[in-house]
Protein backbone atom coordinates (compact mmCIF):
# COMPACT_ATOMS: atom_id res chain seq x y z
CA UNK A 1 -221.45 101.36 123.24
CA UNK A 2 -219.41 104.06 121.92
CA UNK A 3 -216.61 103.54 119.76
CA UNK A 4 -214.73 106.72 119.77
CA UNK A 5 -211.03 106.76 121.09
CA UNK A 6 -210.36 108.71 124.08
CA UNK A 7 -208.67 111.79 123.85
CA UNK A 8 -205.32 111.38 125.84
CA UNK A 9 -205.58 114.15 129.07
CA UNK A 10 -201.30 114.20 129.72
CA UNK A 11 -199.14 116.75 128.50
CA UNK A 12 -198.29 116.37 124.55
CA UNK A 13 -195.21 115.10 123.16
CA UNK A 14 -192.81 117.38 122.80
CA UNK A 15 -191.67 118.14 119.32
CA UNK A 16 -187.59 117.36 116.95
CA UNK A 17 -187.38 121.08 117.96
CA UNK A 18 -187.54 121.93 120.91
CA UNK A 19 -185.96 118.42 121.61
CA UNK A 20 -182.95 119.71 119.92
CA UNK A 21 -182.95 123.06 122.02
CA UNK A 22 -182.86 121.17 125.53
CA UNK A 23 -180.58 118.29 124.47
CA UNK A 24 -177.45 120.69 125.35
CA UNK A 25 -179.08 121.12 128.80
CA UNK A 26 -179.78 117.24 129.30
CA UNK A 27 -175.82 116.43 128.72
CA UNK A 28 -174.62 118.75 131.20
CA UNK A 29 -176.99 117.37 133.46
CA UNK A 30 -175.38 113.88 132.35
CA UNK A 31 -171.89 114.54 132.47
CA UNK A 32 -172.26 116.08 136.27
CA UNK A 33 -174.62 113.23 137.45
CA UNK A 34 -172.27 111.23 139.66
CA UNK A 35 -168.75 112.81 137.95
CA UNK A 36 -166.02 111.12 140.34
CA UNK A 37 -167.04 107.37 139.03
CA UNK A 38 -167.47 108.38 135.55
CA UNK A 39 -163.53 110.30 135.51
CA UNK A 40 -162.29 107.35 137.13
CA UNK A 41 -163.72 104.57 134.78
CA UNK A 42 -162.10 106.50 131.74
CA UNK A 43 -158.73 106.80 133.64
CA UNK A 44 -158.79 102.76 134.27
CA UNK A 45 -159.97 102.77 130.73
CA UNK A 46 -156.68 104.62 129.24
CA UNK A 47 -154.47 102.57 131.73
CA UNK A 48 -156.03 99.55 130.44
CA UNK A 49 -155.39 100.46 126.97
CA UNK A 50 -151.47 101.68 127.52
CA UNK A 51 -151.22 97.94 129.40
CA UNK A 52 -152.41 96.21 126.72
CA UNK A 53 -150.38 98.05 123.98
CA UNK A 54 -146.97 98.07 126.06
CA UNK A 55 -147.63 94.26 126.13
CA UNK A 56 -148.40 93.50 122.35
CA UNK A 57 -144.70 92.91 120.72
CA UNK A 58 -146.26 92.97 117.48
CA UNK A 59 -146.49 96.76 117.90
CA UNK A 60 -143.26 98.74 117.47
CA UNK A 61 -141.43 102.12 115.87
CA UNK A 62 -138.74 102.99 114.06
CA UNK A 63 -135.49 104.55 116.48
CA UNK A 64 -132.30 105.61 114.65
CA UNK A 65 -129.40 105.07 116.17
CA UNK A 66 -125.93 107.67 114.86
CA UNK A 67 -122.35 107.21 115.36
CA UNK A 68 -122.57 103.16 116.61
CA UNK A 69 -118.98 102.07 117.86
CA UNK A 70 -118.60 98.88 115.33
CA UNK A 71 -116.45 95.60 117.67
CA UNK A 72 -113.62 94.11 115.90
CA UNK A 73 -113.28 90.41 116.72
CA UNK A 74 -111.28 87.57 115.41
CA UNK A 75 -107.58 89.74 114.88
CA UNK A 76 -105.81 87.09 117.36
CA UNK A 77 -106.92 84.16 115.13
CA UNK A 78 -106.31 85.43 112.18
CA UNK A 79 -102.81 85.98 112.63
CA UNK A 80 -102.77 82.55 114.45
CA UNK A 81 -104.84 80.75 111.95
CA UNK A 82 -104.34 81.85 108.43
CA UNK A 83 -101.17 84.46 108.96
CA UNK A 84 -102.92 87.58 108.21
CA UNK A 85 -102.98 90.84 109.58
CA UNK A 86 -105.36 94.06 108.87
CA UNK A 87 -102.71 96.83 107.88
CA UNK A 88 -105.72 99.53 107.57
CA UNK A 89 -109.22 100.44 107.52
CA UNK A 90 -109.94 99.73 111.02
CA UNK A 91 -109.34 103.24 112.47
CA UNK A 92 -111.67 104.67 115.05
CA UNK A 93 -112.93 106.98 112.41
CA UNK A 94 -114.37 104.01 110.26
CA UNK A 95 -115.57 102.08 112.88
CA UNK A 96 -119.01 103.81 113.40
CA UNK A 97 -122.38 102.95 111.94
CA UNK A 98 -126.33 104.08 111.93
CA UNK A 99 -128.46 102.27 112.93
CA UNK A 100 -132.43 102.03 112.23
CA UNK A 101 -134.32 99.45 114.44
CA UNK A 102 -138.01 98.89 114.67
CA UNK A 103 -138.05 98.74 118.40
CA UNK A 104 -140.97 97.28 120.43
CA UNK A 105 -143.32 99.75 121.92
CA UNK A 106 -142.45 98.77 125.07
CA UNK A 107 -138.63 99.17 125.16
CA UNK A 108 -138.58 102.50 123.28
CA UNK A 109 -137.50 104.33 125.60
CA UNK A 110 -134.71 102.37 127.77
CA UNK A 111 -133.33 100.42 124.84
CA UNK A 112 -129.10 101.31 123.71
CA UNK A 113 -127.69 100.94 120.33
CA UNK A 114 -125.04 98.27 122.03
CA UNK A 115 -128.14 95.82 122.64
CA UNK A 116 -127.70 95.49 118.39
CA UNK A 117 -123.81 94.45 118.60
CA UNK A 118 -122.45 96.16 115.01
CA UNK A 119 -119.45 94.22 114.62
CA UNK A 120 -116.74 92.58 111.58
CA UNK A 121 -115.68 89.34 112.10
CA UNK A 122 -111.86 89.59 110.84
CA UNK A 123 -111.70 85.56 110.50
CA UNK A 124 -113.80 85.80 107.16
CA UNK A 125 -110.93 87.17 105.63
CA UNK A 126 -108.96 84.52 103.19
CA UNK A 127 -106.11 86.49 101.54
CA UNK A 128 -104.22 89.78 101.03
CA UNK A 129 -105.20 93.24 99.60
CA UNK A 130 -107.80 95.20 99.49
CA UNK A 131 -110.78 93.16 101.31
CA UNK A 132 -114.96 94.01 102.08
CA UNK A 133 -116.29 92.73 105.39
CA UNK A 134 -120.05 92.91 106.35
CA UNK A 135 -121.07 94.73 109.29
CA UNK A 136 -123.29 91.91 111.38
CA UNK A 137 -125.89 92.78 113.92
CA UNK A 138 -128.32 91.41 116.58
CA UNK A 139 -131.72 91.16 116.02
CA UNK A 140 -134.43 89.88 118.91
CA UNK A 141 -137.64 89.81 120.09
CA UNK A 142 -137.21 91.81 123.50
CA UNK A 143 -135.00 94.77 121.32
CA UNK A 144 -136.74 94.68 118.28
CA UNK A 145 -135.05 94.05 114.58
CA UNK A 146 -131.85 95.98 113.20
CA UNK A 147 -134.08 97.33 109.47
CA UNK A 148 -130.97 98.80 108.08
CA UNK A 149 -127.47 99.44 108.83
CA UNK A 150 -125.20 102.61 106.76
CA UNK A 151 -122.95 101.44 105.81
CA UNK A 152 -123.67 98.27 105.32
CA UNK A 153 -119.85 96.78 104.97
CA UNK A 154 -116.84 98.31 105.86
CA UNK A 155 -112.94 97.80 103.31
CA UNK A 156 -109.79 96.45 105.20
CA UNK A 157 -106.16 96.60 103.62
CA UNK A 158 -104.40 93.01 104.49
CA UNK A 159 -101.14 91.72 104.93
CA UNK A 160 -98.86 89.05 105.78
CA UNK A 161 -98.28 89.12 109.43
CA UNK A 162 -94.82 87.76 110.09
CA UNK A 163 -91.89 87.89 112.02
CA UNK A 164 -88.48 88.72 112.63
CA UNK A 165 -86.48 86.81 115.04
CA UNK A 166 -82.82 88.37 114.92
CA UNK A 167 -83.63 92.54 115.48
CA UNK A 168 -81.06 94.55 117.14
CA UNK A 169 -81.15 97.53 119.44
CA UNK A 170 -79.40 100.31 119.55
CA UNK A 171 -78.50 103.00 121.87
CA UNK A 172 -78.74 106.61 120.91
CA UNK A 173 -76.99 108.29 124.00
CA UNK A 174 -76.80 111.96 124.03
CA UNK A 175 -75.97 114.81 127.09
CA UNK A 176 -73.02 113.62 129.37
CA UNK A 177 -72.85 112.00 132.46
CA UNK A 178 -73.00 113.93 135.61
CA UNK A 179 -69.95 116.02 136.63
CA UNK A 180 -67.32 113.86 138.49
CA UNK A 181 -68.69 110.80 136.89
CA UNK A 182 -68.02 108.27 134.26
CA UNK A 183 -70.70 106.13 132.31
CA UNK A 184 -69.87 102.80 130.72
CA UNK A 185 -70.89 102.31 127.46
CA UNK A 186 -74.55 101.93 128.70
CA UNK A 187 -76.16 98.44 127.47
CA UNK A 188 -79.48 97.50 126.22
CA UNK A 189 -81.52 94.45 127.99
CA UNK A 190 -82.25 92.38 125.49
CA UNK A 191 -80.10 93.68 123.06
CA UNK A 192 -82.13 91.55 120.36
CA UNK A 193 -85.30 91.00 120.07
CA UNK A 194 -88.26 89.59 118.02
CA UNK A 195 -90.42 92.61 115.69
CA UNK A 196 -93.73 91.19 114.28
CA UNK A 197 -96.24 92.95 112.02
CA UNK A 198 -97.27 93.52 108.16
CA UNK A 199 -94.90 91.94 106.03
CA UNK A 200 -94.62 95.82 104.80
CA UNK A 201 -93.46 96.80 107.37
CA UNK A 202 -91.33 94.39 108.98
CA UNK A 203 -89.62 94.10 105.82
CA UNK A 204 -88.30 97.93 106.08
CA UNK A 205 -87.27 97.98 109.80
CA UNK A 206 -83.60 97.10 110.27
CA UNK A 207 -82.91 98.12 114.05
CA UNK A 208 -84.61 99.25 117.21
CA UNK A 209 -83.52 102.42 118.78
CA UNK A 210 -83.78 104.13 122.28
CA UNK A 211 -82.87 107.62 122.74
CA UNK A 212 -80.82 107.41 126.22
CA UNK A 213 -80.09 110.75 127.94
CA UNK A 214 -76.80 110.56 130.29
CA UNK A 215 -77.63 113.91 131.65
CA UNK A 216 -80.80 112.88 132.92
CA UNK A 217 -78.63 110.30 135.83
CA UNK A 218 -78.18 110.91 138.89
CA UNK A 219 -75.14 111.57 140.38
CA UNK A 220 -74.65 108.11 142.38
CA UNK A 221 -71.84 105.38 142.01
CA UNK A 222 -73.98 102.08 141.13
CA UNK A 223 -75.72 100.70 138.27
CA UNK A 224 -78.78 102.61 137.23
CA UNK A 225 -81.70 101.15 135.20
CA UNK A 226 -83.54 103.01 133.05
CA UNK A 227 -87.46 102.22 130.90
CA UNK A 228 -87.10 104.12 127.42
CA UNK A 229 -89.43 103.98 124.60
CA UNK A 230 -88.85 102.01 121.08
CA UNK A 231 -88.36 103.89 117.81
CA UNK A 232 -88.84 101.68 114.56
CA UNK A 233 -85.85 102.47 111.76
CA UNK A 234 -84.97 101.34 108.74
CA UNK A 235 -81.38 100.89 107.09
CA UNK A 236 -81.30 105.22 106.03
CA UNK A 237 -82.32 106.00 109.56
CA UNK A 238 -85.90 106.88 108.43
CA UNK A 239 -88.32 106.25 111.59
CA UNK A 240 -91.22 103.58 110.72
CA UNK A 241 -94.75 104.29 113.47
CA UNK A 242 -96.87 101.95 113.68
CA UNK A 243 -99.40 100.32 116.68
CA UNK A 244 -99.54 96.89 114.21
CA UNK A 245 -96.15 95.97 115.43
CA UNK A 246 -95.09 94.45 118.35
CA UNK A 247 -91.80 93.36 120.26
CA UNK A 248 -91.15 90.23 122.10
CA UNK A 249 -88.52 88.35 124.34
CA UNK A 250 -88.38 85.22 125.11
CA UNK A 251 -92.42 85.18 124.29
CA UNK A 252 -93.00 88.44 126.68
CA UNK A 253 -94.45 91.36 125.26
CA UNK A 254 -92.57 94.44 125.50
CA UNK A 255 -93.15 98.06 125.46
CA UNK A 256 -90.26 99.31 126.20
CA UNK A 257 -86.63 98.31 126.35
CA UNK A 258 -84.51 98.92 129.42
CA UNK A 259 -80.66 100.82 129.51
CA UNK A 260 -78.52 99.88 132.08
CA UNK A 261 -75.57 102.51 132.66
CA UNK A 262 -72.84 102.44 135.20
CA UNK A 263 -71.63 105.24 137.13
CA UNK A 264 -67.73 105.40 138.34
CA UNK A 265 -66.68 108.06 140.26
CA UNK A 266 -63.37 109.61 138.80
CA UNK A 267 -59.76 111.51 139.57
CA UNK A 268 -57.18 112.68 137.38
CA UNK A 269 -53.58 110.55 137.92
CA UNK A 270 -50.28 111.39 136.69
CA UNK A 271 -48.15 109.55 133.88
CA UNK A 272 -44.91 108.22 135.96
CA UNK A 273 -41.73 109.53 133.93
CA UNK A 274 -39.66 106.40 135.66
CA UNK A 275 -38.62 103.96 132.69
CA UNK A 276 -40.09 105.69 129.74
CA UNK A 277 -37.11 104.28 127.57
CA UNK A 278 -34.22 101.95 127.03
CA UNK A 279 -30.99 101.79 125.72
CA UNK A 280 -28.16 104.35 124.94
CA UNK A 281 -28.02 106.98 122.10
CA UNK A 282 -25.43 106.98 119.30
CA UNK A 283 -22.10 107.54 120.36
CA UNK A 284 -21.63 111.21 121.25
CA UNK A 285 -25.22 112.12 121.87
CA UNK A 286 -27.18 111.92 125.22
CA UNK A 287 -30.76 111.36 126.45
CA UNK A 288 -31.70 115.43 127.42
CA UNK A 289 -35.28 114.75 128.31
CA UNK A 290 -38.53 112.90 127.68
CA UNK A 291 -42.41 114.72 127.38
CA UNK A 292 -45.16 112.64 127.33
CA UNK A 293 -48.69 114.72 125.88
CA UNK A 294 -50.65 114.63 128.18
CA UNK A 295 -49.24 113.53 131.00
CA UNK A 296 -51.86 113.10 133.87
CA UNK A 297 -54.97 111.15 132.76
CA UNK A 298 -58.29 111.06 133.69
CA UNK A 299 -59.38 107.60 135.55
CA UNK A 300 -62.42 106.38 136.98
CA UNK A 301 -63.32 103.30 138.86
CA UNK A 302 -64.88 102.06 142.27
CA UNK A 303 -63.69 104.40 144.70
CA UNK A 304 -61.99 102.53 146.97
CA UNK A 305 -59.55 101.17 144.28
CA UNK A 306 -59.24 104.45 142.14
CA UNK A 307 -57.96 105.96 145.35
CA UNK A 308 -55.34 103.25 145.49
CA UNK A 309 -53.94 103.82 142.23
CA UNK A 310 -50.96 106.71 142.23
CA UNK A 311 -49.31 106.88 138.95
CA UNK A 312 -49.76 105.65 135.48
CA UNK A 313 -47.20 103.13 132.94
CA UNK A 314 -46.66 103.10 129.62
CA UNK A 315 -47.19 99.04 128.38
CA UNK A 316 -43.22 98.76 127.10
CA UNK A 317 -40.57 101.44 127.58
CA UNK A 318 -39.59 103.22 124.13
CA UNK A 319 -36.17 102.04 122.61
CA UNK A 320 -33.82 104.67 121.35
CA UNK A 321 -30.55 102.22 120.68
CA UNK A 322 -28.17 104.59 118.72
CA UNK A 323 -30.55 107.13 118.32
CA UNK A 324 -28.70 110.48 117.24
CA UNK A 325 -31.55 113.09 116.83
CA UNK A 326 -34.74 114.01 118.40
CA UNK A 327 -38.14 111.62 117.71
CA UNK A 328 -41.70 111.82 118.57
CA UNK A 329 -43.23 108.14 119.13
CA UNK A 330 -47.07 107.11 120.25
CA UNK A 331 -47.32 104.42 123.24
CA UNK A 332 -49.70 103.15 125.06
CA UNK A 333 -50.83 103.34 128.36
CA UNK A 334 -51.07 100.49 130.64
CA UNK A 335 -54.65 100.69 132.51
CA UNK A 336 -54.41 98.88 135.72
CA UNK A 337 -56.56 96.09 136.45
CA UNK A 338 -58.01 98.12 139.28
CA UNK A 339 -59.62 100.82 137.11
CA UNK A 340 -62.61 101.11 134.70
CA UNK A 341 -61.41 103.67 132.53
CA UNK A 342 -58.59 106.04 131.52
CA UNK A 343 -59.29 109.15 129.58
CA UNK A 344 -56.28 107.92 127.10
CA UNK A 345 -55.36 104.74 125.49
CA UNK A 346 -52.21 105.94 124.34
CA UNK A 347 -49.78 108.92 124.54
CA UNK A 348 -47.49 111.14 122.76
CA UNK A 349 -43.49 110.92 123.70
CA UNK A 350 -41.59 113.70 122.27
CA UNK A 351 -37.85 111.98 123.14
CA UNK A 352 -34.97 114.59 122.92
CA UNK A 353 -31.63 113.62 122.17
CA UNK A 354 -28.64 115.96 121.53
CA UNK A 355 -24.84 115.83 120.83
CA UNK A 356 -22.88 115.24 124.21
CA UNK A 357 -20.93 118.46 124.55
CA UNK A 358 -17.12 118.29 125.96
CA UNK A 359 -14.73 121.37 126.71
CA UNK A 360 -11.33 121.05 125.47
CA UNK A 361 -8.24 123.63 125.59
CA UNK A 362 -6.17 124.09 122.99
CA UNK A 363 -2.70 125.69 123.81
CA UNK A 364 -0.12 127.22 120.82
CA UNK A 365 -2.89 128.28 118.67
CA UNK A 366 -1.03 130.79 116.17
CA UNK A 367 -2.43 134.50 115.94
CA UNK A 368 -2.23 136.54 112.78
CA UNK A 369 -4.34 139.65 111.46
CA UNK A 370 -6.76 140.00 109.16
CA UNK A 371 -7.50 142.91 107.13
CA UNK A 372 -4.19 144.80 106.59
CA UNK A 373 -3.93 148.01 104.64
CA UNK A 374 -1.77 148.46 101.45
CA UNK A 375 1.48 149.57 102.65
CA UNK A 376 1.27 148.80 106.63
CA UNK A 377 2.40 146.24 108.57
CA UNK A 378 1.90 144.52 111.58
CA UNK A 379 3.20 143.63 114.64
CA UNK A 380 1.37 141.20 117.69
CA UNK A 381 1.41 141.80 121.48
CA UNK A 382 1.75 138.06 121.21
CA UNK A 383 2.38 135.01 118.72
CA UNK A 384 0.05 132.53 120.30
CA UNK A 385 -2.72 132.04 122.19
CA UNK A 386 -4.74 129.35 124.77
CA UNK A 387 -7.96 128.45 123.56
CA UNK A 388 -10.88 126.50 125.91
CA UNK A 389 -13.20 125.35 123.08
CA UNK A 390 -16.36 123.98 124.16
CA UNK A 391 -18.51 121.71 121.66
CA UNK A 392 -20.17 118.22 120.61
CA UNK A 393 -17.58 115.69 121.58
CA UNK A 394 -17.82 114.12 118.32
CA UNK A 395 -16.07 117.90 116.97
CA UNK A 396 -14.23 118.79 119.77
CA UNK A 397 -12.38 115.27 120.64
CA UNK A 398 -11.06 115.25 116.35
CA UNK A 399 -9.72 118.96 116.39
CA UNK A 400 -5.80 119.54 116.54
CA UNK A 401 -4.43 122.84 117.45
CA UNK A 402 -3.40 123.33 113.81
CA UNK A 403 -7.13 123.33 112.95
CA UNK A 404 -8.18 126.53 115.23
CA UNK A 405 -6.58 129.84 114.70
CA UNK A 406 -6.90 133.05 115.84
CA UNK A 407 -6.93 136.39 114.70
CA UNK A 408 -7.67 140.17 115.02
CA UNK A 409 -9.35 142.51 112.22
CA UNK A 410 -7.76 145.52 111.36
CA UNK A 411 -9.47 146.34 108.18
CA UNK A 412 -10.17 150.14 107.78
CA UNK A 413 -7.38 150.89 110.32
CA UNK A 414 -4.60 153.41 109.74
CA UNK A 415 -0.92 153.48 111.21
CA UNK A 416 -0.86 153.38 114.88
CA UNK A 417 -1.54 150.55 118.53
CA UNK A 418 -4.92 149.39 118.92
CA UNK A 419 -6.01 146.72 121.31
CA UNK A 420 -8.10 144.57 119.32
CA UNK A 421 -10.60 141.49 120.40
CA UNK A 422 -9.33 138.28 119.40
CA UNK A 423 -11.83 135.82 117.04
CA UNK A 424 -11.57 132.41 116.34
CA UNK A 425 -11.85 130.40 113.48
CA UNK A 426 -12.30 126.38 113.66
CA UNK A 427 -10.99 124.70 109.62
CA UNK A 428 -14.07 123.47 107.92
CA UNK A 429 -16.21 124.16 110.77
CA UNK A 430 -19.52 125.85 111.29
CA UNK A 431 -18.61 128.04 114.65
CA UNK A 432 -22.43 128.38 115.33
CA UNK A 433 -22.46 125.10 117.32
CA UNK A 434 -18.96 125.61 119.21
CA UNK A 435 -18.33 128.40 122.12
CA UNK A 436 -14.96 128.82 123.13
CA UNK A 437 -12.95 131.42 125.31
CA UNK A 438 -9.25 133.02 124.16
CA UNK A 439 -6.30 133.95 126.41
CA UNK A 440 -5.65 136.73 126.02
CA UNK A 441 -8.98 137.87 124.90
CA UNK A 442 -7.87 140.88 123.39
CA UNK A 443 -3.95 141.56 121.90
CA UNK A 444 -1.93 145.40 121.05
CA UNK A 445 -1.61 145.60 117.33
CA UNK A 446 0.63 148.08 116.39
CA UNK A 447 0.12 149.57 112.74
CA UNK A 448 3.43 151.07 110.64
């Protein structure tokens, strides 16, 4: 028997080398061996994978959030509840967070900062002053949990909210009412009202105003209604803004307050001059006139009845009883029933009274000259003359012939005739309020 192993006939193993130096070749040949399957099993692989992580809530990643609107609640019942009222610190400016939220992988990309809620509750606050409120949020499973919130809290300035029951409104008119047409004072509806607010405030503001432009009507008989805005004031006029305070009638809400203004249509009517006054003057003075200033008013009214009305009365005729001299007196006018307005509650009466003047002729009134030169003498056409003396009867009626003379001036005059005007001259009388007329008006004066 022989013992001796067999020497192997096949091809001999191939060596780490040249193992090495076709493995390159053998990959290829791998990777290319049915391709399609092998591309699709690691596409269902990734899929699988992205499934199984967009499932897992346990994975998630950080998403920042800028510029968050923060929700105010609880304003209503704090004011109901505990009588408080924020006065500031919750202007859009401070009402915005950031937010950083570990969000679940599967959300990342369709998830809003409003799923977190930021938001003060205004009903943790207990008092006045300055006060710090935390900014809440909402943290859940499907959104993922808010990690940190800047800032964190957010200071309020409180007051006492309270009211005012008893404010009034005013009416600032300006421009006038359309040509032809008279306004009534225009009226405010409601003409008080209730203000609430900060006690701060409240406190300051004395009166509502409206600025009311009559220009702005149209120009239509009727009652016109007009919306105008409020302005806050205090008792120096000084204008108080603020969207904390808030206006109420009868338990409505208002924003604005509403001016009623009536139009009249209008015409200008004449003062009567019948029975302007009563009674007689003083003995030897008369009634010469009366002038009333102005004497046609302006009326208005509805237009059927202002065209009814003609004239205008004073209330009570003006007494001038032994009245001797001229008087101004004020009076007022009577406004019919049928009219809305007159442009003149009263007038001026200028009332003129002057002496009653008589004529009266005077017959034998002596005649002499006046004015004679040293060494001449005189001699008259006539010795007497007729005088028609015209005056106030109160003069006239207590002269006497002997009172009046007459005479011609021959100062400066040499020897010789001249035919001279006669002159007149009334005892103890100022001739500036007498006329008169001599016969003969003019005499021959002969100078020797």
């Amino acid at each position: 028997m022989n013992l001796e192993p067999k020497k192997s006939g096949g091809q001999p193993r191939p060596s780490l080398r040249s193992a090495l130096k076709s493995a390159p070749r053998h990959i290829v040949k791998f990777l290319y061996h049915n391709w399609p399957w092998k591309l699709l099993a690691v596409f269902l692989a990734v899929c699988l994978w992205a499934g199984l992580i967009s499932q897992d809530a346990t994975l998630t990643r950080e998403r920042v959030f800028n510029d968050v609107a923060i929700s105010v609640t609880g304003a209503d019942t704090l004011r109901r509840n505990s009588g408080l009222i924020v006065l500031s610190g919750l202007e859009e400016d401070a009402l915005s967070v950031r937010l950083h939220v570990n969000v679940p992988q599967r959300e990342y990309n369709s998830v809003s900062a409003s799923y977190y809620n930021p938001r003060v509750d205004l009903t943790r606050i207990t008092g006045t002053g300055e006060q710090t409120l935390k900014i809440n949020t909402t943290s859940t499973s499907t959104y993922g949990a808010v990690r940190a919130v800047t800032p964190e809290t957010i200071t309020v300035v409180v007051d006492e909210y309270v009211t005012n029951y008893r404010v009034p409104v005013s009416i600032n008119q300006t421009g006038e009412c359309p040509e032809g047409y008279y306004g009534a004072a225009p009226t405010a509806n409601p003409s008080v009202v209730a203000l609430s607010g900060p006690k701060s405030l409240v406190d300051r503001i004395t009166r509502i105003s409206v600025d009311f432009d009559a220009s702005l009507l149209a120009a239509k008989e009727g009652k016109v209604r007009t919306a105008l805005p409020m302005r806050f004031l205090t008792a120096s006029g000084e204008e108080v803004e603020s969207s904390l305070l808030e206006v109420t009638s009868a338990d409505v809400l208002l924003r604005t307050i509403i001016v009623e203004q009536e139009l009249y249509p209008t015409r200008t009517i004449p003062l009567s001059d019948a029975v302007l006054t009563e009674g007689e003057p003083a003995l030897g003075y008369q009634l010469k006139g009366v002038t009333a200033s102005p004497s046609v008013l302006l009326a208005a009214g509805d237009a059927e009845k202002l065209s009814a009305v003609e004239t205008l009365f004073i209330d009570e005729p003006v007494d001038i009883t032994d009245r001797d001299e001229s008087f101004t007196v004020e009076v007022r006018v009577k406004k019919p029933a049928e009219l809305e307005y007159i442009s003149a509650n009263t007038i001026t009466l200028t009332v003129e009274i002057v002496p009653v003047t008589v004529s009266r002729t005077f017959d034998g009134v002596k005649l002499f000259a006046r004015g004679i030169g040293q060494g001449l003498s005189t001699k008259l056409s006539v010795k007497t003359l007729s005088v028609a003396l015209t005056g106030p009867q109160l003069v006239v009626n207590n002269l006497r012939s002997a009172n009046l003379s007459g005479y011609v001036d021959v100062s400066g005059l040499e020897a010789g005739e001249y035919e001279l005007p006669v002159q007149l001259h009334v005892e103890d009388r100022d001739m500036s309020e007498l006329s008169y007329t001599i016969t003969p008006a003019t005499v021959l004066v002969t100078l020797e």
